[in-house]
N, C-alpha and C. Protein backbone atom coordinates (compact mmCIF):
# COMPACT_ATOMS: atom_id res chain seq x y z
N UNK A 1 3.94 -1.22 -9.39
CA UNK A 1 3.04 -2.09 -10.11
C UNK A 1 2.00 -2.61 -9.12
N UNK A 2 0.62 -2.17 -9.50
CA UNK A 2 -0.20 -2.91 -8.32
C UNK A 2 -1.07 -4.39 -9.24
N UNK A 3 -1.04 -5.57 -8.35
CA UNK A 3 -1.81 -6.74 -8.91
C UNK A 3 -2.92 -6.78 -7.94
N UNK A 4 -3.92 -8.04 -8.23
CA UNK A 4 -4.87 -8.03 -7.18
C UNK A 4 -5.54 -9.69 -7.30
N UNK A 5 -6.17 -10.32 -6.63
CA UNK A 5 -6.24 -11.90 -6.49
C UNK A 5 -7.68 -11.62 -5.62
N UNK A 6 -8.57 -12.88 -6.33
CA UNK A 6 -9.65 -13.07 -5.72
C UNK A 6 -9.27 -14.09 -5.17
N UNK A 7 -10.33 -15.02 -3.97
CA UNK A 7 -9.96 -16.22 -3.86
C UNK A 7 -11.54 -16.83 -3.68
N UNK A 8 -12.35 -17.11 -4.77
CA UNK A 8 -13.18 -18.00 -4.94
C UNK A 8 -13.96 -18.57 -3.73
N UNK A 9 -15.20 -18.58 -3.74
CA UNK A 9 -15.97 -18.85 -2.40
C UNK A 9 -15.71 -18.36 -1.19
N UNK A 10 -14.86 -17.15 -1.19
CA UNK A 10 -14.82 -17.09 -0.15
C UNK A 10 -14.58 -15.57 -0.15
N UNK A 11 -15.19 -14.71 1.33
CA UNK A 11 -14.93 -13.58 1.08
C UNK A 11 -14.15 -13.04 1.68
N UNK A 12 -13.54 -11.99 0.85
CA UNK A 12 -11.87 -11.57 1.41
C UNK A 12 -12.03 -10.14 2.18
N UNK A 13 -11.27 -9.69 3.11
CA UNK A 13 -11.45 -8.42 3.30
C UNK A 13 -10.18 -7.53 1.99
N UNK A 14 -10.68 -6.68 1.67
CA UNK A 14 -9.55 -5.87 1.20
C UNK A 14 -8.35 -5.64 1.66
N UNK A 15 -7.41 -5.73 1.04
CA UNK A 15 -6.23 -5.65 1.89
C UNK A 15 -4.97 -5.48 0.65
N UNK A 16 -4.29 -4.27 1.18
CA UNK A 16 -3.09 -3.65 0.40
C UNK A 16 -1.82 -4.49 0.83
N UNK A 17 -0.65 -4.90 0.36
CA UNK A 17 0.44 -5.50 0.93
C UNK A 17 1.61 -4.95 -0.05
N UNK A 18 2.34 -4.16 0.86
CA UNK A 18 3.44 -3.55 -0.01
C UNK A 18 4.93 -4.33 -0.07
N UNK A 19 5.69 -4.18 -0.65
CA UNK A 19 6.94 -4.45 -1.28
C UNK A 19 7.54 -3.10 -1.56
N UNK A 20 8.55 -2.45 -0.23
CA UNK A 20 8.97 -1.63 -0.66
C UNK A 20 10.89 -1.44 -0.96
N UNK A 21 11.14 -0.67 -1.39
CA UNK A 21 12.26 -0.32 -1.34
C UNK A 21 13.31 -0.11 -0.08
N UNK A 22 12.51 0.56 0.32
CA UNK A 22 12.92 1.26 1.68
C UNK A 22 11.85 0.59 2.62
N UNK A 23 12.32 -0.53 4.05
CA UNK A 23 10.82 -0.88 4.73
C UNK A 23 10.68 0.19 5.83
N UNK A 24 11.52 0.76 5.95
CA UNK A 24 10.77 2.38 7.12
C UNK A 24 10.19 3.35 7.00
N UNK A 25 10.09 3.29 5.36
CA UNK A 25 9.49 4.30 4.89
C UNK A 25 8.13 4.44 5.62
N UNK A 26 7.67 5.79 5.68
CA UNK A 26 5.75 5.70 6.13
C UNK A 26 5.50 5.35 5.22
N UNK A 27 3.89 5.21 5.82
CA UNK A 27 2.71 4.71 4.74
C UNK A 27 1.72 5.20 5.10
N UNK A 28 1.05 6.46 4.44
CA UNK A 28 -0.20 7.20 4.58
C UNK A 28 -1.22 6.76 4.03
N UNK A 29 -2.96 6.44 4.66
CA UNK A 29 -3.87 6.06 3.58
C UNK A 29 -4.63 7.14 4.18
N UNK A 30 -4.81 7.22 2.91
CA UNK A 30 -6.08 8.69 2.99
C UNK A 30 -5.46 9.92 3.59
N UNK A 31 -4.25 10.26 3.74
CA UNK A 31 -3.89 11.32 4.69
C UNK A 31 -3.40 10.58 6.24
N UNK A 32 -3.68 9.52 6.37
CA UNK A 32 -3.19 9.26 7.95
C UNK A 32 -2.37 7.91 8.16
N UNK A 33 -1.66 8.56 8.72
CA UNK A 33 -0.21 8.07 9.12
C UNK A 33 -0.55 6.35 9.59
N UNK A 34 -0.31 5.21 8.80
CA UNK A 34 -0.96 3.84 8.88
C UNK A 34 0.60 3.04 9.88
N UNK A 35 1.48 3.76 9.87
CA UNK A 35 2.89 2.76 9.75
C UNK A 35 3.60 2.96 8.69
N UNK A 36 4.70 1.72 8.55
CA UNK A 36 6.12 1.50 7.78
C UNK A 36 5.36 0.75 6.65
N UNK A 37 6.37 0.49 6.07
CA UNK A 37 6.24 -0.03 4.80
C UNK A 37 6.44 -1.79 5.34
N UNK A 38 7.48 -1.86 6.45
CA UNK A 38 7.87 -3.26 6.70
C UNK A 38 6.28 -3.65 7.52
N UNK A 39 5.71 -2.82 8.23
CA UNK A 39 4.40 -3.45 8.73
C UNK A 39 3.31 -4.19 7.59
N UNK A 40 3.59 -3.96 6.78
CA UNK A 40 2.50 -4.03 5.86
C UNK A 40 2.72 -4.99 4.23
N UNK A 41 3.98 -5.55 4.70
CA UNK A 41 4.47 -6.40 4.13
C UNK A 41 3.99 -8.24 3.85
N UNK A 42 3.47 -8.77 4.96
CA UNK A 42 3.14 -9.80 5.66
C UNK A 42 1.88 -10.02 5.42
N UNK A 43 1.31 -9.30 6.79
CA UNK A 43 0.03 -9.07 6.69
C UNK A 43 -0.34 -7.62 5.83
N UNK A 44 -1.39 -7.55 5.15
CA UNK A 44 -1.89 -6.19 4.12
C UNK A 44 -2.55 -5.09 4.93
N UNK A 45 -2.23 -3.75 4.74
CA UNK A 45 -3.26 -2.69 5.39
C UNK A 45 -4.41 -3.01 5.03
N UNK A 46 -5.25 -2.97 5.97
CA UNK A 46 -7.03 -3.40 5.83
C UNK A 46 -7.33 -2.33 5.08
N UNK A 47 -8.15 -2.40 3.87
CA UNK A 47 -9.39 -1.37 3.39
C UNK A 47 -10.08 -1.83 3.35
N UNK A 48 -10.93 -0.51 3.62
CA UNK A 48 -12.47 -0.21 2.97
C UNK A 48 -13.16 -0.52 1.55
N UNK A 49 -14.04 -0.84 1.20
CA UNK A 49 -14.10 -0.92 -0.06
C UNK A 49 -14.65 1.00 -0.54
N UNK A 50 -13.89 0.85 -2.07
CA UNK A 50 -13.92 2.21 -2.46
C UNK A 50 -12.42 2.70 -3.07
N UNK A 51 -12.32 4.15 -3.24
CA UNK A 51 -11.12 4.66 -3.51
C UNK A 51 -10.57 5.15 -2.18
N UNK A 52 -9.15 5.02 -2.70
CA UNK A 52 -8.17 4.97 -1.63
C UNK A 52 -6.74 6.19 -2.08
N UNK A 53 -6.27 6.92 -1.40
CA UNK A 53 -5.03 7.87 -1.58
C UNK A 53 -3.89 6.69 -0.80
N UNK A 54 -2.88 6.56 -1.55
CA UNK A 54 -1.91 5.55 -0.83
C UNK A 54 -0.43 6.54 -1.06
N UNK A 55 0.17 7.10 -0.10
CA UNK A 55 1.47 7.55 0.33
C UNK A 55 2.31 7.10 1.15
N UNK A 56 3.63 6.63 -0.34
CA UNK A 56 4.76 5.90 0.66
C UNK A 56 5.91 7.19 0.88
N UNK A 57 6.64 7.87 2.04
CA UNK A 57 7.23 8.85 1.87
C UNK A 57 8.31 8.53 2.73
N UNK A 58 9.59 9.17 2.99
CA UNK A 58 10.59 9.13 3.77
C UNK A 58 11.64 10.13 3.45
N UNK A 59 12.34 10.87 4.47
CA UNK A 59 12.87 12.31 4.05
C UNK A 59 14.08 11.42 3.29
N UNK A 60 14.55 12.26 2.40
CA UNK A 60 15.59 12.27 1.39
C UNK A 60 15.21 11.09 0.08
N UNK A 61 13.84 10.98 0.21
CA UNK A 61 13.24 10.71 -1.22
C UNK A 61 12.21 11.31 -1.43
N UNK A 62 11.73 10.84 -2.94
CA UNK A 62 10.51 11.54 -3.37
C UNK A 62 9.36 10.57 -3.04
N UNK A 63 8.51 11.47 -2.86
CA UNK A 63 7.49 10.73 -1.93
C UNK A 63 6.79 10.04 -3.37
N UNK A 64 6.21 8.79 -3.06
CA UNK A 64 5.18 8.13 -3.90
C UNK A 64 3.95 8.24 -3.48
N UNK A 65 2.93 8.65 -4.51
CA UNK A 65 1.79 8.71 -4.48
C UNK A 65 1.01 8.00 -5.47
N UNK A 66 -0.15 7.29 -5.25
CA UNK A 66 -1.22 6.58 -5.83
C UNK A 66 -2.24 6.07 -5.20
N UNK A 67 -3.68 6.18 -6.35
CA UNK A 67 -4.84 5.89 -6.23
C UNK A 67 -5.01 4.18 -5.85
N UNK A 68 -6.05 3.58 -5.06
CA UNK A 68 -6.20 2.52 -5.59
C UNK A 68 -7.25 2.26 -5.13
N UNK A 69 -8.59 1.22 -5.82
CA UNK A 69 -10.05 1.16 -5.55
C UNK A 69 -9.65 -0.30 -5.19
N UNK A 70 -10.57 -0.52 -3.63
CA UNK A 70 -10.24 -1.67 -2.75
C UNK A 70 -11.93 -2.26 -3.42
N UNK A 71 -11.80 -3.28 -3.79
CA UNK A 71 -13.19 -4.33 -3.77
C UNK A 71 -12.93 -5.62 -2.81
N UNK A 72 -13.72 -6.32 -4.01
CA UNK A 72 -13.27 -7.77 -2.99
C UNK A 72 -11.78 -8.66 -3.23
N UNK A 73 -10.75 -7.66 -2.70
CA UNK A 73 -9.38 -8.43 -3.40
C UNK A 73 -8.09 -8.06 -2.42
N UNK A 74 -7.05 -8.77 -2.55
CA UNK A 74 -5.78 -8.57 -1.50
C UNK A 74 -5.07 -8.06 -3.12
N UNK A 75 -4.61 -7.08 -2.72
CA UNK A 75 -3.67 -6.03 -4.02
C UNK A 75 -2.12 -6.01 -3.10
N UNK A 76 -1.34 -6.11 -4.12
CA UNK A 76 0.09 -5.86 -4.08
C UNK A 76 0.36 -4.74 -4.55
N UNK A 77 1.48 -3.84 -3.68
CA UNK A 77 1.96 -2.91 -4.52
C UNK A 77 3.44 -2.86 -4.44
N UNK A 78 4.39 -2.63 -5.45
CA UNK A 78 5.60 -2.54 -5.45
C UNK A 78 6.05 -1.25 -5.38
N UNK A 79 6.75 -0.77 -4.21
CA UNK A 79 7.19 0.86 -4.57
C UNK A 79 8.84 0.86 -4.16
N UNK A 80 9.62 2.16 -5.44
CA UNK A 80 10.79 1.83 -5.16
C UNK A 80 10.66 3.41 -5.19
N UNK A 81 11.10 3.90 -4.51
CA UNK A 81 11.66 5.26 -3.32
C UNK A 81 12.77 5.48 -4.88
N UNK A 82 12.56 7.20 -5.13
CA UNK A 82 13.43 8.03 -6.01
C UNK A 82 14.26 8.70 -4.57
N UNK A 83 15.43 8.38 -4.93
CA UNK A 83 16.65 10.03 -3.80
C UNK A 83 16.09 11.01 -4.49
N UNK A 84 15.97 12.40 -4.06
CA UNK A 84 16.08 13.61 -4.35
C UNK A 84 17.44 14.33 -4.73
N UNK A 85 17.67 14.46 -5.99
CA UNK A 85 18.97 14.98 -5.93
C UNK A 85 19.32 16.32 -6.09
């Protein structure tokens, strides 16, 4: 589930902050290898404004994949890791 929060007068940088299942999982933006899932918990991966490829992956699950367009906002995303069976 992704949410997203302005904060009024003031300008925000973009910024992703995950909630994952798994916090060791990687975390790919755009194709490149950003860190864990626990890095990015706290403080948010910085974006760009624009569209974004977001991959949370870790061997012996199915990798998650999704879009997300960074404006002026700090977005949450919740990802819960499928096992491969």
């Amino acid at each position: 589930m992704l949410t997203g929060t302005v904060e009024e007068g003031r300008p925000l940088t973009p910024e992703l902050r995950l909630e994952c299942s798994h916090p060791l999982a990687e975390v790919l933006l755009d194709g490149v290898l950003q860190g864990h899932c626990e890095d990015f918990m706290g403080p948010g991966l910085p974006l760009s404004e624009g569209l974004h490829s977001v991959e949370v992956r870790l061997p012996g699950f199915l990798p998650f994949q999704t879009s997300v367009e960074a404006g002026h906002a700090r977005m949450s995303l919740r990802v819960d890791l499928i096992p491969v069976r």
